[in-house]
Protein backbone atom coordinates (compact mmCIF):
# COMPACT_ATOMS: atom_id res chain seq x y z
CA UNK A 1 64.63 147.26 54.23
CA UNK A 2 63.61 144.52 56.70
CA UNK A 3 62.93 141.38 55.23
CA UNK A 4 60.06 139.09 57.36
CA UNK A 5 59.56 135.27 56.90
CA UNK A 6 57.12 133.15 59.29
CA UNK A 7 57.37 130.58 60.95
CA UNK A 8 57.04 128.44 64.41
CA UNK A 9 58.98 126.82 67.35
CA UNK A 10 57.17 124.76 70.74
CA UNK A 11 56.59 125.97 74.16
CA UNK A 12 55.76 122.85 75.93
CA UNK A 13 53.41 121.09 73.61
CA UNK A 14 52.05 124.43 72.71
CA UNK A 15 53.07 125.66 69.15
CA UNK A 16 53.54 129.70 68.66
CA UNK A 17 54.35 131.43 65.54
CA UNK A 18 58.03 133.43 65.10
CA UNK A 19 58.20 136.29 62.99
CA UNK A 20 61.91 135.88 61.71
CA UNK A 21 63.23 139.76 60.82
CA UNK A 22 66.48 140.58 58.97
CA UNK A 23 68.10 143.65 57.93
CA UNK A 24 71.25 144.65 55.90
CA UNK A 25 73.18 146.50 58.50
CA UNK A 26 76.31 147.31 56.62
CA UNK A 27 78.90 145.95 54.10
CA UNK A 28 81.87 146.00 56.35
CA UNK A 29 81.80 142.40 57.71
CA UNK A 30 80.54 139.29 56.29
CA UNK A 31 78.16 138.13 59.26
CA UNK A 32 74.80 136.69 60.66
CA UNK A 33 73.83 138.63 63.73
CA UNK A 34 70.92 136.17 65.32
CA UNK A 35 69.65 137.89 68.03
CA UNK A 36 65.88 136.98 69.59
CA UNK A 37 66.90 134.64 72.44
CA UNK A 38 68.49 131.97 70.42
CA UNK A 39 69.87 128.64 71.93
CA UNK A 40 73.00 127.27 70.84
CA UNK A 41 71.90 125.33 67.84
CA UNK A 42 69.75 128.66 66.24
CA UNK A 43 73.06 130.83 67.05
CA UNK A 44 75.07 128.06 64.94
CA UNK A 45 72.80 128.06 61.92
CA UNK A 46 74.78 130.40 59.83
CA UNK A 47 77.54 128.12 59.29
CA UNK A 48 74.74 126.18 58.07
CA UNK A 49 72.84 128.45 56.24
CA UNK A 50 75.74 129.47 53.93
CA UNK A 51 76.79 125.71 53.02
CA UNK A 52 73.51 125.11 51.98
CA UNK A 53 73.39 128.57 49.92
CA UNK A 54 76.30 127.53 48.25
CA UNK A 55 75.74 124.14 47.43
CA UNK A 56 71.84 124.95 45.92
CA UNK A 57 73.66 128.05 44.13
CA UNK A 58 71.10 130.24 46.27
CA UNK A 59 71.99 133.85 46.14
CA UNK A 60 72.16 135.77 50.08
CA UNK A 61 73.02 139.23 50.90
CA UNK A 62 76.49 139.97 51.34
CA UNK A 63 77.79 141.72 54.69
CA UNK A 64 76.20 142.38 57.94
CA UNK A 65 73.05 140.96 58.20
CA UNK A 66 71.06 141.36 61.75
CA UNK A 67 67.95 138.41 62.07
CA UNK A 68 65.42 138.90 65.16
CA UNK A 69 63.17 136.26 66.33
CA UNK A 70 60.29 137.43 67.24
CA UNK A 71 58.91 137.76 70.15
CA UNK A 72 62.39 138.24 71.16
CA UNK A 73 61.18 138.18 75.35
CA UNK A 74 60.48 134.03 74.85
CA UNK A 75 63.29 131.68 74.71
CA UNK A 76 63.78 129.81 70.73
CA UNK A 77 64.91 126.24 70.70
CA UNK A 78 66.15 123.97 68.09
CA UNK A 79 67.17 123.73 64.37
CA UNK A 80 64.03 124.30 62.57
CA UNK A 81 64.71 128.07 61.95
CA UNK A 82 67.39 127.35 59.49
CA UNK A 83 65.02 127.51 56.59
CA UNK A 84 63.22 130.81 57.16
CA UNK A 85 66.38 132.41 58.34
CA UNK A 86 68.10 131.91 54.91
CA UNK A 87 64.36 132.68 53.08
CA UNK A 88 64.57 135.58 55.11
CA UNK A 89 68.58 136.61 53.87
CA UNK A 90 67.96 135.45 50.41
CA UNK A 91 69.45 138.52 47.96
CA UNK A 92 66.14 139.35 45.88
CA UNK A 93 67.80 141.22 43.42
CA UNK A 94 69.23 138.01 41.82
CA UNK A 95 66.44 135.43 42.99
CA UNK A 96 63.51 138.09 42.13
CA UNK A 97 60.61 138.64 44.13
CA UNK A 98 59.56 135.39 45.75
CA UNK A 99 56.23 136.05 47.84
CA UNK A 100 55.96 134.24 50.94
CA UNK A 101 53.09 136.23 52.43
CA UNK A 102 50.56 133.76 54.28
CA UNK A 103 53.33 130.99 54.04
CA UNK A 104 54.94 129.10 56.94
CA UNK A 105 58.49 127.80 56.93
CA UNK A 106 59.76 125.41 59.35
CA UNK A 107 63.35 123.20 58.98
CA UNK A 108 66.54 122.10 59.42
CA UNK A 109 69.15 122.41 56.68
CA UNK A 110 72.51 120.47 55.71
CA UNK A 111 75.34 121.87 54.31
CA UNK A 112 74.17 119.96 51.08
CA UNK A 113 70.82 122.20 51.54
CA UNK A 114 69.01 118.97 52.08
CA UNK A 115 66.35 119.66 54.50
CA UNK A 116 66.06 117.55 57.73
CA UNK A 117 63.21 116.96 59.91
CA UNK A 118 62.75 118.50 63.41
CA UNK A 119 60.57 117.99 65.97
CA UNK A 120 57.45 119.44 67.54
CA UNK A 121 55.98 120.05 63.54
CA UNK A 122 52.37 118.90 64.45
CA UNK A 123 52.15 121.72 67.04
CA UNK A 124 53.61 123.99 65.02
CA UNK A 125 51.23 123.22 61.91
CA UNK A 126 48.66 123.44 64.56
CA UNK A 127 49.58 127.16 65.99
CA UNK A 128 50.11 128.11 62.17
CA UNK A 129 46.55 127.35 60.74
CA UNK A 130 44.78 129.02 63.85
CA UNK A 131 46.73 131.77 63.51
CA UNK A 132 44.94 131.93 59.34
CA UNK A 133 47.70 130.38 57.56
CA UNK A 134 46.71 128.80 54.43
CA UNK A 135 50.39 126.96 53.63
CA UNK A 136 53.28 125.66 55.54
CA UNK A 137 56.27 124.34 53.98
CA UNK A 138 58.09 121.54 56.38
CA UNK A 139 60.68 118.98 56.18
CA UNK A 140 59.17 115.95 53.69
CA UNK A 141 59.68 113.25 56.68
CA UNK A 142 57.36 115.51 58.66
CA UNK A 143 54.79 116.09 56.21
CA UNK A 144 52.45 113.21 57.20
CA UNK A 145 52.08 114.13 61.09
CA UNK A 146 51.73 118.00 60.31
CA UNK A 147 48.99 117.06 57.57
CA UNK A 148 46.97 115.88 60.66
CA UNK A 149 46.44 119.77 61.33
CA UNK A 150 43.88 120.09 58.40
CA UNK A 151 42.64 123.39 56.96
CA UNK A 152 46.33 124.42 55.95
CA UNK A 153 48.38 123.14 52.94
CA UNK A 154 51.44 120.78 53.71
CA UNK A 155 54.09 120.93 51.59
CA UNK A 156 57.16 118.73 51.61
CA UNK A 157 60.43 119.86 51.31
CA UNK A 158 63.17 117.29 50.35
CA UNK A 159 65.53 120.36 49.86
CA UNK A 160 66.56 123.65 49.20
CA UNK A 161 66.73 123.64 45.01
CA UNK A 162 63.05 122.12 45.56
CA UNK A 163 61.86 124.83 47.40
CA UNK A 164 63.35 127.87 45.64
CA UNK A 165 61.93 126.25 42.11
CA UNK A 166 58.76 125.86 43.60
CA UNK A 167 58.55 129.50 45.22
CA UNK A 168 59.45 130.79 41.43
CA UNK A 169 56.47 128.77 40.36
CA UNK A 170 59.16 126.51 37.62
CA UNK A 171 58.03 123.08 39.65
CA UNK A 172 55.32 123.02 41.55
CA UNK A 173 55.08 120.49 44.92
CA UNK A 174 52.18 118.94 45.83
CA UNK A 175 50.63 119.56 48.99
CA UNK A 176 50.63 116.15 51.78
CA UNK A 177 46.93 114.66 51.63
CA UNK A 178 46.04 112.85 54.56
CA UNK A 179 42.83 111.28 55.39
CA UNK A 180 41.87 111.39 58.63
CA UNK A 181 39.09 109.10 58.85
CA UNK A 182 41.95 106.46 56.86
CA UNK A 183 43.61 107.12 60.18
CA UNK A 184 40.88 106.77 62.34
CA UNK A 185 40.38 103.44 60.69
CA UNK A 186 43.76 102.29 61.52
CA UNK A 187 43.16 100.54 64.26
CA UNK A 188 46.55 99.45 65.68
CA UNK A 189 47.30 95.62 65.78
CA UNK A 190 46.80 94.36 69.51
CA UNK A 191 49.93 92.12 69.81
CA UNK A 192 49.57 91.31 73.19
CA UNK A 193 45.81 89.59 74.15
CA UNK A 194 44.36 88.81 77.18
CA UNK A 195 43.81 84.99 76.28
CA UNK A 196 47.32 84.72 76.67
CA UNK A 197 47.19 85.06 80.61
CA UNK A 198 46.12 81.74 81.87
CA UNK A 199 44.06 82.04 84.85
CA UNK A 200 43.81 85.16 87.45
CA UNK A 201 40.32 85.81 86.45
CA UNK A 202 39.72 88.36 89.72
CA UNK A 203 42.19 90.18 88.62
CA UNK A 204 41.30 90.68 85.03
CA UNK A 205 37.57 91.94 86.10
CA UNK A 206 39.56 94.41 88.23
CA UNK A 207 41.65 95.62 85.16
CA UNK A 208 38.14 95.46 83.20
CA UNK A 209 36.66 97.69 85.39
CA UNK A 210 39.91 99.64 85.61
CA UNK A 211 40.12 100.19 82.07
CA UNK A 212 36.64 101.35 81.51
CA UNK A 213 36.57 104.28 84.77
CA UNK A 214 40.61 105.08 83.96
CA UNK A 215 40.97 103.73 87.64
CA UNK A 216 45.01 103.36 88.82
CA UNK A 217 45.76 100.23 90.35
CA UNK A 218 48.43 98.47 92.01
CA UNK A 219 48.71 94.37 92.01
CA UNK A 220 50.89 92.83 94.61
CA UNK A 221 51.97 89.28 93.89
CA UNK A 222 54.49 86.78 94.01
CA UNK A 223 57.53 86.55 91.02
CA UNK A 224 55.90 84.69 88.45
CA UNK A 225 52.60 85.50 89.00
CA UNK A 226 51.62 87.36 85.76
CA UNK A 227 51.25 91.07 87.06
CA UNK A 228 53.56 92.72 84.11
CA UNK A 229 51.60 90.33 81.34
CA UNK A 230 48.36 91.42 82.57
CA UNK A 231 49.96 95.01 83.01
CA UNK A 232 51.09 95.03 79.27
CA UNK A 233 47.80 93.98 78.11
CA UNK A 234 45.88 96.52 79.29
CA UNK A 235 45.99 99.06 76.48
CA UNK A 236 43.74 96.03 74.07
CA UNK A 237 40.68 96.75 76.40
CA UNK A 238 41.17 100.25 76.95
CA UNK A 239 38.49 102.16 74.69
CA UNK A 240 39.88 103.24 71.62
CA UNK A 241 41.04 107.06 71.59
CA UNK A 242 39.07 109.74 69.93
CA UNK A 243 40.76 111.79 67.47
CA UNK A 244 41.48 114.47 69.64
CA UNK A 245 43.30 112.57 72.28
CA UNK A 246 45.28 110.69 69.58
CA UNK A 247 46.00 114.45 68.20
CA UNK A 248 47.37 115.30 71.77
CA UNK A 249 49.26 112.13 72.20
CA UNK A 250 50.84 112.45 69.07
CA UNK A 251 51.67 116.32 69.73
CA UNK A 252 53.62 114.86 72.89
CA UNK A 253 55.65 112.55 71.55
CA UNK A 254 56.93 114.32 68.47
CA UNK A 255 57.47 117.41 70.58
CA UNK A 256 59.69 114.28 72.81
CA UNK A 257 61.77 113.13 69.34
CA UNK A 258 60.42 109.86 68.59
CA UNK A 259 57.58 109.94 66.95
CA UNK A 260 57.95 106.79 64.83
CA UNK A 261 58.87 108.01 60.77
CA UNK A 262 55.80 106.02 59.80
CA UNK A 263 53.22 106.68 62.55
CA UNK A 264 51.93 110.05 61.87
CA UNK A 265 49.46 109.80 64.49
CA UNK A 266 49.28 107.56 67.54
CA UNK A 267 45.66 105.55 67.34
CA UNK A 268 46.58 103.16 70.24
CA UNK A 269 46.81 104.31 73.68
CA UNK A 270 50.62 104.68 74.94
CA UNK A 271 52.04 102.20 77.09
CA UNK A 272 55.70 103.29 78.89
CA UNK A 273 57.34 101.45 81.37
CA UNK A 274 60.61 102.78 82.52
CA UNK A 275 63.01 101.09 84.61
CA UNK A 276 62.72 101.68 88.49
CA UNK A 277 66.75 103.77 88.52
CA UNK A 278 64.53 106.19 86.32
CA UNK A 279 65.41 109.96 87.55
CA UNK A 280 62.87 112.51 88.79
CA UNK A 281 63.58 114.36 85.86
CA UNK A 282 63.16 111.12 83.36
CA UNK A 283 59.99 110.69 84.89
CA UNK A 284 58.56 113.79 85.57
CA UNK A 285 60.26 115.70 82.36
CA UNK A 286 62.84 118.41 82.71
CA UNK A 287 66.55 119.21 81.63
CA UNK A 288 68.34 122.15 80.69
CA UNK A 289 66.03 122.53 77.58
CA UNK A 290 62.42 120.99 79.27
CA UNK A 291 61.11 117.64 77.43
CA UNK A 292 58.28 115.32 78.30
CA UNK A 293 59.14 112.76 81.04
CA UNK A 294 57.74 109.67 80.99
CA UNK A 295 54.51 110.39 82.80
CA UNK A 296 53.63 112.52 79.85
CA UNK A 297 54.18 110.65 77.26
CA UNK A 298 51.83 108.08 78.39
CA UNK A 299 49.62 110.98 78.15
CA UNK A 300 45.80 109.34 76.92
CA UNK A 301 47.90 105.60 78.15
CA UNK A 302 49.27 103.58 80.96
CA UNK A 303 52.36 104.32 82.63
CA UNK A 304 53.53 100.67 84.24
CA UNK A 305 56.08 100.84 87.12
CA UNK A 306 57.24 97.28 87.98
CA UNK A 307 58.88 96.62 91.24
CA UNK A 308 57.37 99.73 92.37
CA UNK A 309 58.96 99.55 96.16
CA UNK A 310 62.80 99.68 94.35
CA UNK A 311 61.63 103.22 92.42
CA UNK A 312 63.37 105.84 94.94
CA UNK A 313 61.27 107.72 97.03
CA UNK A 314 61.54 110.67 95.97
CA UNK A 315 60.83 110.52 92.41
CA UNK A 316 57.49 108.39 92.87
CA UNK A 317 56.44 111.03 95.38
CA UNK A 318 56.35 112.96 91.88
CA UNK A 319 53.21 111.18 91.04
CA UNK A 320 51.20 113.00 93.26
CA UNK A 321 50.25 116.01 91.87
CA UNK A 322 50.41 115.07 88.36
CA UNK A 323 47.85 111.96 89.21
CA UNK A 324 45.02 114.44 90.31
CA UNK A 325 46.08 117.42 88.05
CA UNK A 326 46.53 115.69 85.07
CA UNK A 327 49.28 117.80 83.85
CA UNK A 328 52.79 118.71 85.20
CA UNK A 329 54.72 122.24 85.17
CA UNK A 330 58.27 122.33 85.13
CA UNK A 331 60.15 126.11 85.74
CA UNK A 332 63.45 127.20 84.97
CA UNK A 333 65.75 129.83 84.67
CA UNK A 334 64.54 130.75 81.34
CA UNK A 335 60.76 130.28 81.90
CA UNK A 336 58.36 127.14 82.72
CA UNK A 337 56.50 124.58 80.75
CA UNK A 338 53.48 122.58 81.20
CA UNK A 339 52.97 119.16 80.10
CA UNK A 340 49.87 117.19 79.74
CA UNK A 341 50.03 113.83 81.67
CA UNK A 342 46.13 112.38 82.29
CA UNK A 343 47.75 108.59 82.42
CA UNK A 344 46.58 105.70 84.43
CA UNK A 345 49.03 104.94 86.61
CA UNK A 346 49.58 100.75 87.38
CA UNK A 347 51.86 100.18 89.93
CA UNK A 348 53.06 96.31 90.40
CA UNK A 349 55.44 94.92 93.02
CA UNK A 350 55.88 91.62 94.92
CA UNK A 351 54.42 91.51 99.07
CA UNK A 352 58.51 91.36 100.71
CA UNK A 353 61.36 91.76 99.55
CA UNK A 354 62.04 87.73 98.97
CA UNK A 355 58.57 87.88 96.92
CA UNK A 356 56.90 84.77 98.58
CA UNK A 357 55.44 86.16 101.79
CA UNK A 358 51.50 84.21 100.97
CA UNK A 359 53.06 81.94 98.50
CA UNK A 360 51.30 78.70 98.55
CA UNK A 361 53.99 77.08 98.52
CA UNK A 362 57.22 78.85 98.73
CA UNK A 363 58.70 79.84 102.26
CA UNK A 364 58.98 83.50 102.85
CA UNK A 365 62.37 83.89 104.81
CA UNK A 366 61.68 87.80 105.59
CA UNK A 367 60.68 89.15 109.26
CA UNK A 368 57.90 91.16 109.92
CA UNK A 369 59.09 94.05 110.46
CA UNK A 370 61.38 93.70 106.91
CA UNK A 371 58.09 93.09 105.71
CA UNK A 372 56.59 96.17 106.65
CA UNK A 373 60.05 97.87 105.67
CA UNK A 374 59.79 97.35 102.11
CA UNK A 375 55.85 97.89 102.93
CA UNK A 376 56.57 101.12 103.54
CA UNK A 377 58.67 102.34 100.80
CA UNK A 378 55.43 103.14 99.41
CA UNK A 379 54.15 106.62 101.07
CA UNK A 380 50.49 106.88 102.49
CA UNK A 381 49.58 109.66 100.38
CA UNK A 382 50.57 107.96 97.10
CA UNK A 383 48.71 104.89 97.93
CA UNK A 384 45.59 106.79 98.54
CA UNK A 385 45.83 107.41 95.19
CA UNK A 386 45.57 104.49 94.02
CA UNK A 387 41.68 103.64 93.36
CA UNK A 388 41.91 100.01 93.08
CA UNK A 389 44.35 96.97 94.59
CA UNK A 390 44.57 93.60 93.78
CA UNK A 391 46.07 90.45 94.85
CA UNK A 392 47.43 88.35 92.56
CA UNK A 393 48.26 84.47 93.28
CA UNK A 394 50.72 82.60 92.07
CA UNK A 395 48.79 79.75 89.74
CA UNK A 396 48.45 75.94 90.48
CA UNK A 397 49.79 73.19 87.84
CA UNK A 398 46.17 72.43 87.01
CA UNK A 399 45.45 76.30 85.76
CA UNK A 400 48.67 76.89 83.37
CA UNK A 401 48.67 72.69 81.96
CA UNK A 402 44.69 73.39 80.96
CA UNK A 403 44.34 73.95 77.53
CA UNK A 404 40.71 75.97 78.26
CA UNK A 405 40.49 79.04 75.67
CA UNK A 406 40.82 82.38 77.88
CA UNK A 407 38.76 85.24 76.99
CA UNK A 408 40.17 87.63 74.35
CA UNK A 409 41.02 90.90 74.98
CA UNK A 410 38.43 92.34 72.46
CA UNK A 411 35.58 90.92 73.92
CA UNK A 412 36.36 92.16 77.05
CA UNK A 413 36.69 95.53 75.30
CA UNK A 414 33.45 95.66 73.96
CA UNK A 415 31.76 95.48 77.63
CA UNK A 416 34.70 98.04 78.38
CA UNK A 417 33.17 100.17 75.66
CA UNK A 418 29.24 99.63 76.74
CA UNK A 419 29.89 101.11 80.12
CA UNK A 420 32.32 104.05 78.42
CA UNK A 421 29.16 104.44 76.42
CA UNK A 422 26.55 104.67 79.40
CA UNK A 423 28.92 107.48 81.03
CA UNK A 424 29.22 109.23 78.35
CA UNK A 425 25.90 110.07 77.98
CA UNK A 426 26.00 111.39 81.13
CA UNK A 427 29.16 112.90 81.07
CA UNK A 428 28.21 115.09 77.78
CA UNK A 429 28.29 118.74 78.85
CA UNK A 430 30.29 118.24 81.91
CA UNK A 431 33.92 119.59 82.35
CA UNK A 432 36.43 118.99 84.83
CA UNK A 433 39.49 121.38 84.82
CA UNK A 434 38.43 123.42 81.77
CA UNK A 435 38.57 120.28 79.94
CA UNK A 436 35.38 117.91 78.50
CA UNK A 437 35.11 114.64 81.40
CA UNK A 438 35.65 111.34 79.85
CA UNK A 439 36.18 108.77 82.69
CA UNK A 440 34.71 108.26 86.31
CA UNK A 441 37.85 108.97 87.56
CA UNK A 442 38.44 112.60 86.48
CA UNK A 443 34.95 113.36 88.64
CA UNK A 444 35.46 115.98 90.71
CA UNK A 445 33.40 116.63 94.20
CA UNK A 446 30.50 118.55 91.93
CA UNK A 447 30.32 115.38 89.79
CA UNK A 448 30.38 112.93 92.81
CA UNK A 449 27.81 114.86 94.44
CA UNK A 450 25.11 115.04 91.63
CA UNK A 451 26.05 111.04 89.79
CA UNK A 452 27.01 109.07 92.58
CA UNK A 453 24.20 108.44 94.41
CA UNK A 454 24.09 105.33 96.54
CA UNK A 455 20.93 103.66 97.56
CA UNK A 456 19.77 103.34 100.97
CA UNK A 457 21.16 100.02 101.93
CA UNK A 458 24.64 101.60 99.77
CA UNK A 459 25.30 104.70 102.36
CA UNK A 460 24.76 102.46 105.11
CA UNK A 461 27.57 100.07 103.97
CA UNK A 462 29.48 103.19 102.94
CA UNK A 463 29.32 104.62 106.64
CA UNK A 464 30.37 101.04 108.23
CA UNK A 465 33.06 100.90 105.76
CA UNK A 466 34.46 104.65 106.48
CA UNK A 467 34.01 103.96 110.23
CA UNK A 468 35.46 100.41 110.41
CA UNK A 469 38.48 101.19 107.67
CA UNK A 470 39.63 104.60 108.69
CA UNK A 471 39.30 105.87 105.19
CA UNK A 472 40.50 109.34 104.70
CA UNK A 473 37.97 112.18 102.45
CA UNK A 474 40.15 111.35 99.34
CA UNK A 475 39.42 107.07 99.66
CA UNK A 476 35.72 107.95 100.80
CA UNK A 477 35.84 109.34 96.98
CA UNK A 478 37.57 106.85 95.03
CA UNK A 479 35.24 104.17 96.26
CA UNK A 480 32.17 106.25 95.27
CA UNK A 481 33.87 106.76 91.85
CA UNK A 482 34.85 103.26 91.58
CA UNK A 483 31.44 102.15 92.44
CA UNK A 484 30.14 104.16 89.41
CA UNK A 485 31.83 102.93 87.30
CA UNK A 486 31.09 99.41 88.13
CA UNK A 487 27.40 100.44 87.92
CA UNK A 488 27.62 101.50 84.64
CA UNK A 489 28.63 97.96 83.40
CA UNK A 490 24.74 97.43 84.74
CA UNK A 491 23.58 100.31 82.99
CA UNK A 492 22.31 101.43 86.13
CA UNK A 493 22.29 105.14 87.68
CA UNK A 494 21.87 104.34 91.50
CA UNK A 495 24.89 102.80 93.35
CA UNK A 496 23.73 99.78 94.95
CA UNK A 497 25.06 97.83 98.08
CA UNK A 498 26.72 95.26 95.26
CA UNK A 499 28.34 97.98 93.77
CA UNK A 500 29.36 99.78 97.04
CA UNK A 501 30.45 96.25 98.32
CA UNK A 502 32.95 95.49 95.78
CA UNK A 503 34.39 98.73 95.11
CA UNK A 504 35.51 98.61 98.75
CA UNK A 505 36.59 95.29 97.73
CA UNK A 506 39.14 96.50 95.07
CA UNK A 507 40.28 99.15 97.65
CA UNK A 508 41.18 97.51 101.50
CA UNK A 509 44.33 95.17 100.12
CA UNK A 510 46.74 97.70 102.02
CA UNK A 511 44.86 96.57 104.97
CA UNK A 512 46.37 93.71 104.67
CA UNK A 513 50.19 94.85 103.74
CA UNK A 514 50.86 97.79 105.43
CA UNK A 515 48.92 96.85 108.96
CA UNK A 516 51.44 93.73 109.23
């Protein structure tokens, strides 16, 4: 008789549901066939399995037992299918009929039978309830994040004697309640503000009008200047996610491992920045077993890259795809995964190598053509994809001794919000990439065509501008969609030459650089 438990493992950030199978194939040898496409850790569960068993006093059939995950053609990962292995082996005629019809199983076990959390459980709650589950039974410290799911019972398992007691109906466990709007009301605390940075007021509008069109930038500046605490304040006037993106987030990082214990859902908008001896891989995402890279787990956030010049070449070039894609597949041996990764990208790095090349008063002791050098570590194609570029100074005595108030961070996110709010209404039955638009940037060449329409005056500065600049098809773009989005914080529909003017503004720095 073949004995079938449910439950679920990732595929990316994807959750799909695995029909665990077992059969008694003979009395001979005492033995846990797992066959399915198990990794290492699922092939070394029966060692587990049978210290938990015997520690919970949990009956399982003696001799040759055969266990199939199902579908056996995709690859199964991880420690979670402890649990519904041993359901699946449990010897009924001294348990009794336990039912576990339209239940879910998902876990790690100890050789105490405690059970231990895994990860990925929010996508796997997720694949469970479409799928018309009404109950799924996961470790208790990842109750709260699968809860998010809705419309399918959580229950949490401490361990194994709670579960079987439960499953004979002698003590029942309650099922995880978590309110959603309680979480959407949990707005995280804003540690860093913008009325911290003194000064560098052009470059704040620039991150203002970043922030509200999800426009990448790169600042170039002296050491000392403030780029990384402007950088790191960023995510405070960012609009605040909806539920779905902080769903998605929070699907990325738990299928990543470190999904905070008591943060079952990500309400503020990721901010990672990794080192610049980063790998393509750590960046990117990859390994023998695929897991998000950095790029996607600032997924709905900023990813910051500081010193951008000393990243190596070849693992920036990365970037490329995955900025106008906004997603990344990585393929292997045993199959391919695909990670979201729509993340503003803000780049920051110093004009020469010494850093003081325009200092005001600093010496720079580089030559040009070490200048251009380090210039250059930078590709062409990359920096076209950068919408907006800003200089910023190094500040006089006067600026960081004044003791005037700077502007804080949540006023400048409610004018972030007003102009969200003005695109959105236009933006409400559009797609881009099968998936709803949200920000001016995601616009593709239908949506440039039919919102960005430039007044008279604006095409005629547009044409000087592509003459006189060189700008290739892609930068002819990026200033239209910057230029929208700075004409939403006037509420207005037309680009004019104002708005035209400065979003070529935010756009020529490399002019500047990489000419010299």
């Amino acid at each position: 008789m073949v004995s079938i438990v449910c439950s679920a493992a990732v595929n990316g950030i994807d959750g799909f549901l695995v029909s665990v199978e077992s059969v008694h194939a003979s009395n001979i040898k005492e033995k846990l066939e797992i066959i399915g496409l198990p990794d290492t850790a699922i092939r070394e569960a029966e060692g587990r399995i049978r210290g938990a068993a015997a520690s919970c006093g949990v009956p399982l059939i003696h001799g040759m037992v055969t266990v199939n995950l199902a579908p056996a053609c995709q690859k199964k990962e991880g420690t979670g299918f402890d649990l519904p292995i041993l359901l699946s082996v449990l010897d009924t005629s001294k348990t009794g009929n336990i039912f576990l019809g339209g239940k879910c199983f998902v876990g790690e076990l100890s050789l105490t039978g405690e059970i231990r959390p895994t990860h990925g459980v929010l996508s796997m709650a997720l694949a469970a309830k479409e799928a018309g589950f009404k109950e799924i039974y996961v470790p208790a410290a990842n109750a709260a994040e699968a809860s998010i799911a809705r419309g399918i019972d959580v229950f949490p398992i401490n361990n194994l004697k709670e579960l079987m007691q439960h499953l004979k109906g002698v003590k029942t466990i309650e099922p995880k309640k978590l309110s959603i709007r309680e979480l959407q009301e949990i707005a995280a605390l804003d540690t860093l503000d913008f009325c911290d940075v003194k000064g560098q007021d052009d470059a704040k509008f620039a991150l203002e009008i970043a922030a509200a069109g999800f426009h990448n930038v790169l600042m170039i500046g002296p050491p000392g200047s403030g780029k990384s605490m402007l950088a790191k304040r960023l995510p405070s006037i960012m609009p605040r996610m909806t539920l779905n993106d902080a769903i998605e987030s929070t699907r990325v990082h738990s299928v990543a491992g470190i999904l905070p214990a008591n943060t079952p859902l990500i309400t503020s908008r990721p901010f990672r920045a990794p080192h610049h001896t980063v790998s393509a891989a750590g960046l990117a995402g990859g390994g023998k077993n695929p897991m998000p890279g950095e790029i996607s787990l600032a997924h709905n956030g900023v990813l910051f890259l500081d010193e951008f010049p000393e990243f190596d070449k070849s693992t920036t070039e990365i970037l490329r795809q995955p900025l106008e894609d906004g997603k990344v597949t990585i393929t292997r041996v045993s199959g391919r995964v695909t990670y979201p990764c729509s993340f503003m990208l803000v780049a920051a790095m110093n004009p020469c190598k010494c850093g003081y090349y325009g200092h005001l008063t600093k010496p720079c002791i580089c030559s040009p053509a070490s200048r251009l050098s380090y210039m250059n570590k930078i590709s062409g194609p990359l920096l076209d994809r950068i919408d907006i570029q800003i200089e910023v100074q190094s500040l006089e005595f006067s600026t960081l001794s004044s003791n005037r108030a700077a502007e804080k961070s949540a006023d400048i996110r409610k004018r972030v919000s007003e102009a969200r709010a003005f695109a959105a209404k236009r933006f409400e039955f559009e797609t881009a990439g099968g998936k709803p638009l949200v920000f001016n940037s995601q616009m593709q060449s239908e949506h440039i065509k039919r919102f960005c329409n430039p007044t008279t005056k604006g095409i005629e500065l547009l044409k000087r501008a592509y003459d006189t600049l060189g700008l290739s098809a892609r930068g002819y773009d990026k200033i239209l969609k910057l230029a929208r989005t700075i004409a939403d914080f006037d509420k207005s529909e037309l680009l004019t030459e104002d708005h035209i003017s400065l979003a070529i503004q935010l756009r020529t720095l490399d002019r500047s650089y990489w000419s010299k």
